[in-house]
C-alpha atoms as a PDB file:
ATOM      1  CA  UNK A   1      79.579 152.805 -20.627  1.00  0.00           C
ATOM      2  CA  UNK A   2      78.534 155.703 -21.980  1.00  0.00           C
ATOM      3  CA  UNK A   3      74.299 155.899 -22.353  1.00  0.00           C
ATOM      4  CA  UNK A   4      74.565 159.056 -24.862  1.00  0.00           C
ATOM      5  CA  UNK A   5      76.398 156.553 -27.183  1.00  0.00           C
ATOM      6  CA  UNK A   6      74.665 153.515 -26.905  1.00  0.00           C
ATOM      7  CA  UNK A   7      73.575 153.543 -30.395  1.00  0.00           C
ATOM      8  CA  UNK A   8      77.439 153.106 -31.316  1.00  0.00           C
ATOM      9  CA  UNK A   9      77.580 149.491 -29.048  1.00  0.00           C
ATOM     10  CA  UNK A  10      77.354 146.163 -30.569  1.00  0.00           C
ATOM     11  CA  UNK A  11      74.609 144.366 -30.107  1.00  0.00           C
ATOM     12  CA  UNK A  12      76.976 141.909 -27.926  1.00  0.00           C
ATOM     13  CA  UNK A  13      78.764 144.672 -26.286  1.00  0.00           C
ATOM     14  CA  UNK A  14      75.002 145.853 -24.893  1.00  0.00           C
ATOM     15  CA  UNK A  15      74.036 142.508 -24.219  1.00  0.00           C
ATOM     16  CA  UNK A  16      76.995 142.400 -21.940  1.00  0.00           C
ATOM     17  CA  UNK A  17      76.469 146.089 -20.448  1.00  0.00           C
ATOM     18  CA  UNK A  18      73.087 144.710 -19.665  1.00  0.00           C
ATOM     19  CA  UNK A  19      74.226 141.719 -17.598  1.00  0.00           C
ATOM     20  CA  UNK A  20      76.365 144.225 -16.227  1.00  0.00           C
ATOM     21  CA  UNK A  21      73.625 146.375 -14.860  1.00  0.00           C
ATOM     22  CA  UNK A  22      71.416 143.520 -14.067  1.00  0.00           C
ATOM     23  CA  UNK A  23      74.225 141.997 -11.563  1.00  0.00           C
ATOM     24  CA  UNK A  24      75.299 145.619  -9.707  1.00  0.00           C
ATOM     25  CA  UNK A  25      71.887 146.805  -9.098  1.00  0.00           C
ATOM     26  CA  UNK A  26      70.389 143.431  -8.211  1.00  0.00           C
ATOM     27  CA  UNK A  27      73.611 143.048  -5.351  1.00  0.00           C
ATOM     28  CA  UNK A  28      73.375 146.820  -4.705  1.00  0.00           C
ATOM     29  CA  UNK A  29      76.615 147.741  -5.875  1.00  0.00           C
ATOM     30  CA  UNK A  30      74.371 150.430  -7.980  1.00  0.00           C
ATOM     31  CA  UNK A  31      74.839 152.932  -6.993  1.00  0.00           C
ATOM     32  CA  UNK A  32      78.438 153.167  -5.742  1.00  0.00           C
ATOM     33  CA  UNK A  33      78.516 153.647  -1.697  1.00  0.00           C
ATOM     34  CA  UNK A  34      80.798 156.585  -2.290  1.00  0.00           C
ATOM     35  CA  UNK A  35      78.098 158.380  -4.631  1.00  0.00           C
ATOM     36  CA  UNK A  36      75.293 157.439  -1.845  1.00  0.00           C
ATOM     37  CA  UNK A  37      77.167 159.215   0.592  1.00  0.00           C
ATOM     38  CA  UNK A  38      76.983 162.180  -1.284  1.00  0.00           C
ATOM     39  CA  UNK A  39      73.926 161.744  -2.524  1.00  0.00           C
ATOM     40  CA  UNK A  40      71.652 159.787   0.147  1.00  0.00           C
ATOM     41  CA  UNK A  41      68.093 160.444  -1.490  1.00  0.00           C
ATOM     42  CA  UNK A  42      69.546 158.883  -4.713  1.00  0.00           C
ATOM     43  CA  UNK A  43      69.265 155.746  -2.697  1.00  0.00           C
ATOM     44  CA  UNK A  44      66.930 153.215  -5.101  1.00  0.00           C
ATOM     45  CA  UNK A  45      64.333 151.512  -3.063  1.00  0.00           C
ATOM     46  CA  UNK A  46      63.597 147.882  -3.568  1.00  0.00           C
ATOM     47  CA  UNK A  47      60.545 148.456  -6.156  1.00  0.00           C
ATOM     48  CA  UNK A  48      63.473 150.600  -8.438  1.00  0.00           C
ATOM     49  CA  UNK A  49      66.202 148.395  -7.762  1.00  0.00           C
ATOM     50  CA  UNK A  50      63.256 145.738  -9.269  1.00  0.00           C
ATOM     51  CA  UNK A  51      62.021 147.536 -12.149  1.00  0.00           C
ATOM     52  CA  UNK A  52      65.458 148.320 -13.084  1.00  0.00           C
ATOM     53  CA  UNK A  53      66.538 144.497 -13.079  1.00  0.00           C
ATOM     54  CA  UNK A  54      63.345 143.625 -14.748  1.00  0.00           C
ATOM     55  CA  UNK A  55      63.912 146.055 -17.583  1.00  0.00           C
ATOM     56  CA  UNK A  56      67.691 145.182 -17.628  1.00  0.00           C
ATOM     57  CA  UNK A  57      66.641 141.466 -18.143  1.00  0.00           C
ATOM     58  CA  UNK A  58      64.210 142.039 -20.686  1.00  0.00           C
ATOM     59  CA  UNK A  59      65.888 144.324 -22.778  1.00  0.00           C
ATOM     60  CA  UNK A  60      68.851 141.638 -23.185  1.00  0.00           C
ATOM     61  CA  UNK A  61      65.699 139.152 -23.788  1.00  0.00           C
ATOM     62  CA  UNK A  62      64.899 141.983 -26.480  1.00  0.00           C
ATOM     63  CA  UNK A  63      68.428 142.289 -28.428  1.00  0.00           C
ATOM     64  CA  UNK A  64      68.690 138.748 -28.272  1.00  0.00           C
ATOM     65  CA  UNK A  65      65.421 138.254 -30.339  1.00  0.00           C
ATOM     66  CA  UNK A  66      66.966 140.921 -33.257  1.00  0.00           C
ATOM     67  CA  UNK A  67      70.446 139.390 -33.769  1.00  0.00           C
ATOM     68  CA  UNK A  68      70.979 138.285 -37.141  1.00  0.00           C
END
């Protein structure tokens, strides 16, 4: 997944990338471990690891609502 290029995805193929997101951040595999210990402020908190699902969800909710 490439977020510069979403505008070239499907609409299934973000739908999917969406789930995607949804189910890493939501079982904190989002960030990777490795990247954490690199990075350890980059560490979401519960209220970001929330919003993100949240906007994850409803953006699939979203596409869904615009397929042909």
């Amino acid at each position: 997944m490439n977020l510069s290029r979403w505008d070239e995805y499907g609409l299934e193929n973000r739908e999917d990338i969406l789930a995607e997101i949804s189910a890493m951040i939501r079982s904190r595999q989002m960030p990777p471990s490795r990247y954490l210990r690199l990075h350890p402020n980059a560490k979401p908190s519960d209220e970001e690891i929330d919003l993100i699902y949240k906007w994850a969800r409803a953006e699939r909710k979203r596409l869904r609502s615009v397929k042909p």
